[in-house]
C-alpha atoms as a PDB file:
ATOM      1  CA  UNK A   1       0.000   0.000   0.000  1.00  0.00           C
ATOM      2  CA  UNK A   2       2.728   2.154  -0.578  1.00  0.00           C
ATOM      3  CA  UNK A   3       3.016   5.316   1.454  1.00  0.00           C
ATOM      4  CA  UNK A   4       1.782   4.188   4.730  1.00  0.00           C
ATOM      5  CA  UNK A   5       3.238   0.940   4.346  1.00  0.00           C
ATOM      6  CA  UNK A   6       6.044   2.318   7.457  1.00  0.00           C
ATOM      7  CA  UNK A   7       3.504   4.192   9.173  1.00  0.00           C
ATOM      8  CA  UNK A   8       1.880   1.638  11.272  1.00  0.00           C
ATOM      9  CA  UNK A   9       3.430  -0.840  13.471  1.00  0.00           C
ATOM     10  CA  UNK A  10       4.389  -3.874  11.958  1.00  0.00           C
ATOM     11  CA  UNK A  11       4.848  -2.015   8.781  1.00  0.00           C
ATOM     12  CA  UNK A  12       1.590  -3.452   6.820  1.00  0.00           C
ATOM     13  CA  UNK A  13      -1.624  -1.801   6.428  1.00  0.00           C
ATOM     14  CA  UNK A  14      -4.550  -4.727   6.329  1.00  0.00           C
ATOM     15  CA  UNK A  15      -7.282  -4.159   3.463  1.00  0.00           C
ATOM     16  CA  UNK A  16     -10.092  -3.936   6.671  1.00  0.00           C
ATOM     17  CA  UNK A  17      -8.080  -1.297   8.373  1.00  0.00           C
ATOM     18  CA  UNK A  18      -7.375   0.687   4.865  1.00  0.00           C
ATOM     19  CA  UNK A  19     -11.449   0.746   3.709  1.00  0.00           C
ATOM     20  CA  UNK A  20     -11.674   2.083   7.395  1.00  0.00           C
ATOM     21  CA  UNK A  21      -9.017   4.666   7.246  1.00  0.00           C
ATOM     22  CA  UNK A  22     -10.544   5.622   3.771  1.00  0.00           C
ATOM     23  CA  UNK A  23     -13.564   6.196   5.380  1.00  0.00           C
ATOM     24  CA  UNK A  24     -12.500   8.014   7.617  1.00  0.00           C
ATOM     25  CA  UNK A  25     -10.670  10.834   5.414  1.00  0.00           C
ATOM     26  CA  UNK A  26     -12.000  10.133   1.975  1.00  0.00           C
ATOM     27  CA  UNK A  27     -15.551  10.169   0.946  1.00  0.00           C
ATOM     28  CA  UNK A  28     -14.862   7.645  -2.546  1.00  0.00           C
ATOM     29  CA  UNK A  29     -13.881   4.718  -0.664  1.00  0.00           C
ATOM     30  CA  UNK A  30     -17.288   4.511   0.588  1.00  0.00           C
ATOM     31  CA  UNK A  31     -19.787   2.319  -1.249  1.00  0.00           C
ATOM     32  CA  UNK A  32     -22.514   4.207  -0.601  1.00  0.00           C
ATOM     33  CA  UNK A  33     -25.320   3.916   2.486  1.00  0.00           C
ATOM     34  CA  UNK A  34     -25.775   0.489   3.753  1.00  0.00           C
ATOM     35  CA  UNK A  35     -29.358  -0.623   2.926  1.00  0.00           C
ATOM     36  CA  UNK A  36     -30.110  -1.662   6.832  1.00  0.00           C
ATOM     37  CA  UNK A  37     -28.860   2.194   7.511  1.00  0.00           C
ATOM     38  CA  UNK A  38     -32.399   4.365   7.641  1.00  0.00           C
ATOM     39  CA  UNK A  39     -32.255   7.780   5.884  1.00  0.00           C
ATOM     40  CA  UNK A  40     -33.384   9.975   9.282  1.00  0.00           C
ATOM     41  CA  UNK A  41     -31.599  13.591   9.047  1.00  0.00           C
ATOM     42  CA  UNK A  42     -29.924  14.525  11.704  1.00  0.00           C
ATOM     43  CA  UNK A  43     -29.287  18.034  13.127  1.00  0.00           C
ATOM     44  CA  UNK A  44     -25.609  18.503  13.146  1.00  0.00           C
ATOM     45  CA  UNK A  45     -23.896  20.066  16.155  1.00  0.00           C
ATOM     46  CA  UNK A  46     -22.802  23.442  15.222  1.00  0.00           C
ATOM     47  CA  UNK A  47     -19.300  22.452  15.581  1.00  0.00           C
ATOM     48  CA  UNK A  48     -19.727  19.376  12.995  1.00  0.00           C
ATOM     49  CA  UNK A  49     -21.282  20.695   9.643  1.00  0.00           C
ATOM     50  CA  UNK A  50     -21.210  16.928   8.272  1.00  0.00           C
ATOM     51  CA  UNK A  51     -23.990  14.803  10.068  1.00  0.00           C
ATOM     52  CA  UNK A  52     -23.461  11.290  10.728  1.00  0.00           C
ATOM     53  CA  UNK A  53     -23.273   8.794   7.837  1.00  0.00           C
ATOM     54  CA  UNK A  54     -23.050  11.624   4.975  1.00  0.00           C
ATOM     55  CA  UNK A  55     -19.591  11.913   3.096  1.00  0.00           C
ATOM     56  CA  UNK A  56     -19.139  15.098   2.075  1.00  0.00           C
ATOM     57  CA  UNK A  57     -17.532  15.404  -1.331  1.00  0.00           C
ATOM     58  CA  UNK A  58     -14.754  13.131  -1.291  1.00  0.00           C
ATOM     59  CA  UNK A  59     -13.989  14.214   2.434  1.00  0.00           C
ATOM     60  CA  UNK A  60     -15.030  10.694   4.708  1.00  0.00           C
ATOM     61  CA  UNK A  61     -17.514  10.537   7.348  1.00  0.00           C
ATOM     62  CA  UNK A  62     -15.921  13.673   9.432  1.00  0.00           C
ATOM     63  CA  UNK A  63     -15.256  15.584   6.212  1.00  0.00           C
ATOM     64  CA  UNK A  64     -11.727  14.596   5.717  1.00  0.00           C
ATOM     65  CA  UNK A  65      -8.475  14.880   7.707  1.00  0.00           C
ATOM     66  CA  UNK A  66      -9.348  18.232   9.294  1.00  0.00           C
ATOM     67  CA  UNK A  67     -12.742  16.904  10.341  1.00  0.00           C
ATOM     68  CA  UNK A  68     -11.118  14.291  12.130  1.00  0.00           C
ATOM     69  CA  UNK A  69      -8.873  16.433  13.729  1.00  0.00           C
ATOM     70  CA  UNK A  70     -11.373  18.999  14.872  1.00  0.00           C
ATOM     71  CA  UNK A  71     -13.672  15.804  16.303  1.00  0.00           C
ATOM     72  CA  UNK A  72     -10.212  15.147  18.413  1.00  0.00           C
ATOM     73  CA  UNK A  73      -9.971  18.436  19.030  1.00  0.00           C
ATOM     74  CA  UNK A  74     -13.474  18.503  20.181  1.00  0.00           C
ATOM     75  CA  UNK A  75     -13.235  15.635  22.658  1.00  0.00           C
ATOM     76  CA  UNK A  76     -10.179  17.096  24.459  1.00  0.00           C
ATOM     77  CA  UNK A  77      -7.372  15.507  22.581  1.00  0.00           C
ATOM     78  CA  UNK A  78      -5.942  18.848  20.868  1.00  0.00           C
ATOM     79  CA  UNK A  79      -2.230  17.750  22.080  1.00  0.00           C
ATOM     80  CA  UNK A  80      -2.969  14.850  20.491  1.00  0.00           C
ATOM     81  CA  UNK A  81      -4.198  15.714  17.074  1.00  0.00           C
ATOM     82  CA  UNK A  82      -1.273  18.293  17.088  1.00  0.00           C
ATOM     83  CA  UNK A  83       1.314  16.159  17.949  1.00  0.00           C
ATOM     84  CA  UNK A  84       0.567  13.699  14.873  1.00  0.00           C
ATOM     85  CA  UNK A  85       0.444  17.173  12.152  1.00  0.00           C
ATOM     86  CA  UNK A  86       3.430  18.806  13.861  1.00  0.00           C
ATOM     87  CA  UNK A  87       6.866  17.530  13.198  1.00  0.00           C
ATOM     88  CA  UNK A  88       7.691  15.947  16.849  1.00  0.00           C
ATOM     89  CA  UNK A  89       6.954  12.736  18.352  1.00  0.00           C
ATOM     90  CA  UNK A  90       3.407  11.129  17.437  1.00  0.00           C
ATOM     91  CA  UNK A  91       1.226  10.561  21.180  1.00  0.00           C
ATOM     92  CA  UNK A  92      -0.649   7.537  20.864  1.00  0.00           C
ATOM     93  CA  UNK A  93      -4.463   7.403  21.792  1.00  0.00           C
ATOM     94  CA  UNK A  94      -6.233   4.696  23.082  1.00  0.00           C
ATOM     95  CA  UNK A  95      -9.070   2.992  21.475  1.00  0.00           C
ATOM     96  CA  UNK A  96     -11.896   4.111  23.857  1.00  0.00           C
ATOM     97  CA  UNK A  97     -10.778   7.859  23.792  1.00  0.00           C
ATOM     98  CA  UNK A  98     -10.696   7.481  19.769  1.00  0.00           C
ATOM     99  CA  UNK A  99     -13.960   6.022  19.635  1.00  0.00           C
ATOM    100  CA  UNK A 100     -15.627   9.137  21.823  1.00  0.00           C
ATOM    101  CA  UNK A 101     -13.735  11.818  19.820  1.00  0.00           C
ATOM    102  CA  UNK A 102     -15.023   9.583  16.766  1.00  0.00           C
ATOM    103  CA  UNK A 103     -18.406   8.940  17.534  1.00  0.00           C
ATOM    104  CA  UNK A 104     -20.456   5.725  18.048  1.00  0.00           C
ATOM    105  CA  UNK A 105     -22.446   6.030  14.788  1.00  0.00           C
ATOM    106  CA  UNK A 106     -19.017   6.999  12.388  1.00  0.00           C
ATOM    107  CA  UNK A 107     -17.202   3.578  14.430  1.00  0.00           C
ATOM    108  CA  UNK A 108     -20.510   1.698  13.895  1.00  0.00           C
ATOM    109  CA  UNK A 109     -20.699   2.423  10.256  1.00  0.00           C
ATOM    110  CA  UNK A 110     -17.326   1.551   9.347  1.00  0.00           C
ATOM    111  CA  UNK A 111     -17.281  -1.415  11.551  1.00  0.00           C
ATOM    112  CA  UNK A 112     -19.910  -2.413   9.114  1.00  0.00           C
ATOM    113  CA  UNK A 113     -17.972  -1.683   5.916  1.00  0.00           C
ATOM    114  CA  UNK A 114     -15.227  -3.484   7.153  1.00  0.00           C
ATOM    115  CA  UNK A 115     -16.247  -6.828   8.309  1.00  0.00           C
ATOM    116  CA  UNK A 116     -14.499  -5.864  11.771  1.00  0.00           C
ATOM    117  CA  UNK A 117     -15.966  -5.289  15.494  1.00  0.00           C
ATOM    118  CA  UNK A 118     -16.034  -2.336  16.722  1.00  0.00           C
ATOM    119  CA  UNK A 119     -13.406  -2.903  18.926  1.00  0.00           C
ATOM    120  CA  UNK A 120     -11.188  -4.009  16.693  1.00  0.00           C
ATOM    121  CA  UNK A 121     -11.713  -1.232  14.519  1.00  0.00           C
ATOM    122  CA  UNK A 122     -10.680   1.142  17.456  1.00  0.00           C
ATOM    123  CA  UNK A 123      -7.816  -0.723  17.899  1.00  0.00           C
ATOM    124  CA  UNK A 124      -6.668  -1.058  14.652  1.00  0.00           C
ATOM    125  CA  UNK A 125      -7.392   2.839  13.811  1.00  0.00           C
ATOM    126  CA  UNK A 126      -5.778   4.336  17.418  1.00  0.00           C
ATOM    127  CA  UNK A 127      -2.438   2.184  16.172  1.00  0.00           C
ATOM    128  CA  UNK A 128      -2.703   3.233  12.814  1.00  0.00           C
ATOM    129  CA  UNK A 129      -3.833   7.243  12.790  1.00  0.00           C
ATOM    130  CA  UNK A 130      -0.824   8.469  14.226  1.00  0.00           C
ATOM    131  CA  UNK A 131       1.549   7.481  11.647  1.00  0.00           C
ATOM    132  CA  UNK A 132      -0.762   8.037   8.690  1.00  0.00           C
ATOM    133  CA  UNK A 133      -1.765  11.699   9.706  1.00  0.00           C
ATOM    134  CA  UNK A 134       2.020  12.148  10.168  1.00  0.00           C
ATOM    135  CA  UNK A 135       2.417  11.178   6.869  1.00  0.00           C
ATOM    136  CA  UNK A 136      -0.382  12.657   5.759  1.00  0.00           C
ATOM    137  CA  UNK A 137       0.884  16.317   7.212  1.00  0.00           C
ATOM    138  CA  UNK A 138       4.870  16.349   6.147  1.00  0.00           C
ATOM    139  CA  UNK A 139       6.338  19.224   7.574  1.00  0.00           C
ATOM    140  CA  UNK A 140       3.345  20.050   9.681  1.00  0.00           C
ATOM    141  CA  UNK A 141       1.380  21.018   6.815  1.00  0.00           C
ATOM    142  CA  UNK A 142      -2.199  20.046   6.183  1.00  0.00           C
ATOM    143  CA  UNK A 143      -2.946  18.593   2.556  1.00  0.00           C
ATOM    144  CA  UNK A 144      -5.222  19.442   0.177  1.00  0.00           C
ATOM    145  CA  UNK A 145      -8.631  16.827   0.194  1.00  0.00           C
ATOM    146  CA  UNK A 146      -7.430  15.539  -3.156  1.00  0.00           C
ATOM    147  CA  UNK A 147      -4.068  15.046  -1.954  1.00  0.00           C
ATOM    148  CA  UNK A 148      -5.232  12.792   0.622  1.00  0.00           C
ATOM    149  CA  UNK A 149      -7.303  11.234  -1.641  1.00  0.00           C
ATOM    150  CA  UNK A 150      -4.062  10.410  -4.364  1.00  0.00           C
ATOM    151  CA  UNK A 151      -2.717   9.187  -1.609  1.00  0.00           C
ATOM    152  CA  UNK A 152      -5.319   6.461  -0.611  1.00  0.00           C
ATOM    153  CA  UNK A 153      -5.195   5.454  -4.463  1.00  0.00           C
ATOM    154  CA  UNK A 154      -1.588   5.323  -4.598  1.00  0.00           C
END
């Protein structure tokens, strides 16, 4: 899988954890609403313009990298979040802080997609995001949406 091949421990990046990571940041590697899913909308918090289960363009669930940032952000995990953009040392997260700053729904829908439990998934992901968002953010810099999304197809 190319660029994030180094950016999770044990150096490979499953198929599961890559359709969840791609939902995550980039709308297109959704397959559209599971059938089981009921089309109810949803108020979104003013701090999340993107309700639950909508990708927005080809930005993921939380519209894109700086969605999921901001739902870190959100959930008291700024130091976090910053610490994987900036050019330091990456803090880990556990899985049950990742899943609140994620959301049940987002965690439920992609466990879904991926053919993993949701605990799994969190697992998985809070290993995973830190080294992908680092590489991701080179130099500290946040991407462009379709630079994230060349780099999911690379």
């Amino acid at each position: 899988m190319g660029l994030f091949d180094n950016a999770v421990p044990g150096g490979n990046i499953t198929k599961p954890l890559m359709i969840a990571l791609g939902a995550l940041l980039v709308g297109k590697m959704l397959s559209g609403r599971s059938a089981e899913q009921p089309e109810q909308p949803q108020a979104p918090a003013p701090a999340d313009p993107t309700p639950v289960g909508t990708a927005s363009g080809d930005g993921g669930l939380l519209g894109g990298l700086g969605g999921l940032l901001d739902k870190l952000k959100n959930a008291g995990h700024g130091n976090v979040a910053d610490s994987w953009v900036g050019t330091g040392q990456n803090q880990s997260i556990n899985a049950n802080e990742l899943g609140n700053a994620i959301g049940p729904q987002v965690i439920r829908e992609i466990a879904q997609r991926t053919g993993l439990d949701e605990q799994e998934l969190l697992k998985q992901l809070s290993a995973a995001l830190p080294g992908i968002v680092d590489k991701l953010t080179p130099n500290g810099q946040m991407p462009q949406q379709h630079q994230v999304a060349s780099a999911f197809n690379s």
